[in-house]
N, C-alpha and C. Protein backbone atom coordinates (compact mmCIF):
# COMPACT_ATOMS: atom_id res chain seq x y z
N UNK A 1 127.00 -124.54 -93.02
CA UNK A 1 127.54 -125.73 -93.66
C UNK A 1 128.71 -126.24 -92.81
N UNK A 2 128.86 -127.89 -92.81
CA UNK A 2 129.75 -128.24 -91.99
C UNK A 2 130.95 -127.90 -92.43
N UNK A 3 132.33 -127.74 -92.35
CA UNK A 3 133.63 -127.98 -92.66
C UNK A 3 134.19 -129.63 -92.30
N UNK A 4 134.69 -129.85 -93.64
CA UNK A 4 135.19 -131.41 -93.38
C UNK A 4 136.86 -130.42 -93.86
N UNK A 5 137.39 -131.51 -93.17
CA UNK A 5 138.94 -131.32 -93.30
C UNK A 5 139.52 -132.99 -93.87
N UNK A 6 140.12 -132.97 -95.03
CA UNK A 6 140.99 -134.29 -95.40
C UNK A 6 142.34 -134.61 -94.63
N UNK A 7 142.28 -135.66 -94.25
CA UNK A 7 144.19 -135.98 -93.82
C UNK A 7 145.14 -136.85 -94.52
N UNK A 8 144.28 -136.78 -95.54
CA UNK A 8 145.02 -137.70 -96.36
C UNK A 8 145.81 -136.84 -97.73
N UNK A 9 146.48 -137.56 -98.27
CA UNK A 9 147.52 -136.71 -99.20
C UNK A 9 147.64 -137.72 -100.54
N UNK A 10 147.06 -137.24 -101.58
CA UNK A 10 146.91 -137.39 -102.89
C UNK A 10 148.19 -137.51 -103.38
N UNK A 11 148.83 -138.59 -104.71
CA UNK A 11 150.11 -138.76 -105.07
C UNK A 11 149.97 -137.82 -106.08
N UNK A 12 151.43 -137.34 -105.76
CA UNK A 12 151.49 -136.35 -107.41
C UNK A 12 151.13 -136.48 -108.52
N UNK A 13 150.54 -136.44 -109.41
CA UNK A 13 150.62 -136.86 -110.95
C UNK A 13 150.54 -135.06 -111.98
N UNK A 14 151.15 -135.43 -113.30
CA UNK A 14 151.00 -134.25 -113.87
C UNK A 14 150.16 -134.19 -115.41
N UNK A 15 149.42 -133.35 -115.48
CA UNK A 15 148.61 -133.77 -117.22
C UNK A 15 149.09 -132.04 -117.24
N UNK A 16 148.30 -132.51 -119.05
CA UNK A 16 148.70 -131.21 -119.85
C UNK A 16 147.46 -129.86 -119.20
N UNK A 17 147.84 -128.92 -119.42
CA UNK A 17 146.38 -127.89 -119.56
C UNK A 17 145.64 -128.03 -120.50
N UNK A 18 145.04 -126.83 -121.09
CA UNK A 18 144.54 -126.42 -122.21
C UNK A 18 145.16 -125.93 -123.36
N UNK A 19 146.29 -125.60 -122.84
CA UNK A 19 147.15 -124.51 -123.10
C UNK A 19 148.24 -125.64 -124.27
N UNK A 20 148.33 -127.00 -123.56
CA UNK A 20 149.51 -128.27 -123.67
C UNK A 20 150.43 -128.00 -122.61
N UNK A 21 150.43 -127.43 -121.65
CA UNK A 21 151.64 -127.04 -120.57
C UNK A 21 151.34 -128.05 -119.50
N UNK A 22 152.49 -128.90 -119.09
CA UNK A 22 152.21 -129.92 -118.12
C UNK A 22 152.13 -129.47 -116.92
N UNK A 23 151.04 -129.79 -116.12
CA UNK A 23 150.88 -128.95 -114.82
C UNK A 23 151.26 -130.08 -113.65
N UNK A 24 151.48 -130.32 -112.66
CA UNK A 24 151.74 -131.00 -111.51
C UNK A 24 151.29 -130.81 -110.29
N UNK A 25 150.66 -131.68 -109.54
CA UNK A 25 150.04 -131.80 -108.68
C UNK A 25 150.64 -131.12 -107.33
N UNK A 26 151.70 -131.15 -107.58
CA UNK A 26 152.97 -130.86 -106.83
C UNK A 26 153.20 -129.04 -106.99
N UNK A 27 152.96 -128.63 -108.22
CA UNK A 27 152.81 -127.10 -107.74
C UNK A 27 152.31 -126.07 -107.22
N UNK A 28 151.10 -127.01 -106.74
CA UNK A 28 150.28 -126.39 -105.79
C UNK A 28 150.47 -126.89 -104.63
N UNK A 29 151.98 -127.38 -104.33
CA UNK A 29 151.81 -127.87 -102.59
C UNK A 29 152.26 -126.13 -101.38
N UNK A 30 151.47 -126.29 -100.67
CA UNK A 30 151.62 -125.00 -100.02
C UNK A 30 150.82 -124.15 -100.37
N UNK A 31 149.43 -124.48 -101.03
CA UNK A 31 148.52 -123.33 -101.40
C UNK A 31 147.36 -123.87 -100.67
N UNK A 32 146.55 -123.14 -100.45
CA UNK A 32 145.82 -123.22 -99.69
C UNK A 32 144.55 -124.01 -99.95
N UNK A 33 144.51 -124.30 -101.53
CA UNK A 33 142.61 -124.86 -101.96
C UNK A 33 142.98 -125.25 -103.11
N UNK A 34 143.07 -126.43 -103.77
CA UNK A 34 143.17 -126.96 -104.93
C UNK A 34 141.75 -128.22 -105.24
N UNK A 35 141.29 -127.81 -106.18
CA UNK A 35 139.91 -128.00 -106.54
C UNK A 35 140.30 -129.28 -107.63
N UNK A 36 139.77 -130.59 -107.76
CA UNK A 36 139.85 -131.44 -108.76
C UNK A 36 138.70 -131.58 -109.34
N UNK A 37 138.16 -131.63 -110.34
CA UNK A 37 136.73 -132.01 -111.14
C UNK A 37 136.96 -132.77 -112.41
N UNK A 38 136.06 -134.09 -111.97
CA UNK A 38 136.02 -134.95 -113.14
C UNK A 38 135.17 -135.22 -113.78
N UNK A 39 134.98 -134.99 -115.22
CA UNK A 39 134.22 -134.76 -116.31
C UNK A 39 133.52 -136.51 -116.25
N UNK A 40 132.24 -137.25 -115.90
CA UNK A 40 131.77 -138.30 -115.58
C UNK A 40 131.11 -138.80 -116.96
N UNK A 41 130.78 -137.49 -118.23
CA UNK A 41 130.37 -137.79 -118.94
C UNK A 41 128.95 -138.16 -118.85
N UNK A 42 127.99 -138.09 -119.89
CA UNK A 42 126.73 -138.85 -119.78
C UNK A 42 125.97 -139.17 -120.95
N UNK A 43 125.34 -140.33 -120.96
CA UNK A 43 125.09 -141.03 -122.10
C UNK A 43 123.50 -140.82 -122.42
């Protein structure tokens, strides 16, 4: 499989968990793999 690399840099934003604990985009700066998935829904 190929490796793609991004150079671009996503703005911070922060939502709640599951939990209600506000998480920030920003506390994962300096980690190595942060995964986003958006629920698209289907009708």
């Amino acid at each position: 499989m190929a490796r793609v690399e991004l150079n671009i840099q996503a703005p911070d934003f922060t939502l709640n968990d599951f939990n209600s604990r506000s998480v920030s985009l920003s506390d994962y700066a300096g980690k190595k793999n942060v995964l986003v998935v958006f629920n698209r829904g289907f009708f």
